[in-house]
Protein backbone atom coordinates (compact mmCIF):
# COMPACT_ATOMS: atom_id res chain seq x y z
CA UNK A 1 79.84 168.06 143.81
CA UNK A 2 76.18 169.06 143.39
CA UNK A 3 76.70 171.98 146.11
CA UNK A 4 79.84 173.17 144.40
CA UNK A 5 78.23 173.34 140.77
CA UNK A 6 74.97 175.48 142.49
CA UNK A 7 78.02 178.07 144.13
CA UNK A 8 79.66 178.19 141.01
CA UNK A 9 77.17 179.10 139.01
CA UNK A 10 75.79 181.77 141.48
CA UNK A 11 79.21 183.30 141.83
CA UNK A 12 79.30 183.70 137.82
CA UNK A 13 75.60 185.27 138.02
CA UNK A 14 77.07 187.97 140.78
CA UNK A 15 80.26 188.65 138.95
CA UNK A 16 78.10 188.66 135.72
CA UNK A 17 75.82 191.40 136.80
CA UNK A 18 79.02 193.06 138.75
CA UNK A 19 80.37 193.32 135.48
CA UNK A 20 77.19 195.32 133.73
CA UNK A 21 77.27 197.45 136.65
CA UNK A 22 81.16 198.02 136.19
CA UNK A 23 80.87 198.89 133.28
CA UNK A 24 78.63 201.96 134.06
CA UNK A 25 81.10 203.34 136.72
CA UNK A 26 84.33 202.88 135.43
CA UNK A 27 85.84 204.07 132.29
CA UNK A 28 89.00 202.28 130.66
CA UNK A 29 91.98 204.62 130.06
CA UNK A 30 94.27 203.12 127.21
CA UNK A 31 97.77 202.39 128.47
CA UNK A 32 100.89 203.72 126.56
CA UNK A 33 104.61 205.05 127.43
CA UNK A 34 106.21 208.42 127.70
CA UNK A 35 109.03 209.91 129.54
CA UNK A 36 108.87 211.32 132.85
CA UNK A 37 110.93 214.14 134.91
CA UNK A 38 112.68 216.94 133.61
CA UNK A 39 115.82 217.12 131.75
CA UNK A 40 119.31 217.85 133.08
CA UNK A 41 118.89 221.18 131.89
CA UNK A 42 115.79 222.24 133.25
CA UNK A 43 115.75 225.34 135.57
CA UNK A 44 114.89 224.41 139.14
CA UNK A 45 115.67 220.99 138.59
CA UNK A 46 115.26 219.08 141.96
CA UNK A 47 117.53 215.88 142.31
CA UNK A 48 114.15 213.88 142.57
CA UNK A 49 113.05 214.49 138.92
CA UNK A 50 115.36 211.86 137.15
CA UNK A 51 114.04 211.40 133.57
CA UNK A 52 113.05 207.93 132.48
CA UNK A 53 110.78 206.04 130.18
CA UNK A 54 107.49 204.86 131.70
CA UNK A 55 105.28 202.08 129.95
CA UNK A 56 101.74 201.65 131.80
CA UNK A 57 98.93 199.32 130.87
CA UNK A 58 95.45 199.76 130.60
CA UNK A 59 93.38 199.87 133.45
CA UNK A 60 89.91 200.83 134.70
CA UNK A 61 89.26 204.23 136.37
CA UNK A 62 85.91 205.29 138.47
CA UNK A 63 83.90 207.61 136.39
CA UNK A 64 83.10 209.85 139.93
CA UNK A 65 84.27 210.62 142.74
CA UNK A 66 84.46 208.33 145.78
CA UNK A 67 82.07 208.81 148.75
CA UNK A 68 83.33 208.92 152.37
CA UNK A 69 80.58 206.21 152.98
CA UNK A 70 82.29 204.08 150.02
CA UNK A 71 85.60 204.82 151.66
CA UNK A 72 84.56 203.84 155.02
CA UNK A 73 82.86 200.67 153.77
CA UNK A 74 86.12 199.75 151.96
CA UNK A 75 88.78 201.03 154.25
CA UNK A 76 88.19 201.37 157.45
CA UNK A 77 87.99 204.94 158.78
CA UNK A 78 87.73 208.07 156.47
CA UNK A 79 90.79 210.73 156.58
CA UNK A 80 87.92 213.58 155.42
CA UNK A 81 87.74 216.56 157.74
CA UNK A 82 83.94 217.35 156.21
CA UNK A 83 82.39 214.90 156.80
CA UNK A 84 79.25 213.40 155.09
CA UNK A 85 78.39 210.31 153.67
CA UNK A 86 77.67 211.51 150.20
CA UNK A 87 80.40 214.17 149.98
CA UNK A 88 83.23 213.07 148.17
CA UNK A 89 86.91 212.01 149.99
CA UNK A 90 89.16 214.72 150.58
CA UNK A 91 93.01 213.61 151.51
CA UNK A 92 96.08 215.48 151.93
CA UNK A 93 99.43 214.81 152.25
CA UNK A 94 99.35 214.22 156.32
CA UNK A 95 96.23 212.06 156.38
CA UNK A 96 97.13 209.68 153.27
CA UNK A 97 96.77 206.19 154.59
């Protein structure tokens, strides 16, 4: 029980200071609703672009850019075809994961 309590409490410490640093790098965008697509009677109207409501919630978004070194920690491999550890993750259609 003793060993549990010491984890515990060191896991709240990490997430604690996690937290303070989380706060610094991500900025909260306020959820709402609106209506997305394009009327029936829009010119150029593809089939795809069916309009409906759309409610989000709030949620947390990074305040930069992601590095490829970031990337590659997190996922894996990195889809960038400059590469560079500090240069920021560049993605397109074919190399989306």
């Amino acid at each position: 029980m003793k060993i549990f309590s010491i984890t515990a409490l060191c896991l709240t410490a990490i997430l604690s200071a996690a937290q303070v640093q989380a706060a610094d790098e991500f900025i909260l965008i306020q959820g709402g609703d609106f209506d997305m697509g394009s009327p029936t009677s829009e010119n150029r109207r593809e089939k795809d672009e069916v309009l409906h409501h759309v409610t989000l919630s709030s949620f947390y978004m990074g305040s930069r850019e992601v590095t490829q070194k970031e990337y590659r920690e997190l996922m894996g491999n990195n889809p960038s075809q400059f590469q560079g550890d500090e240069m920021p993750v560049k993605m397109s259609a074919s190399t989306t994961p």
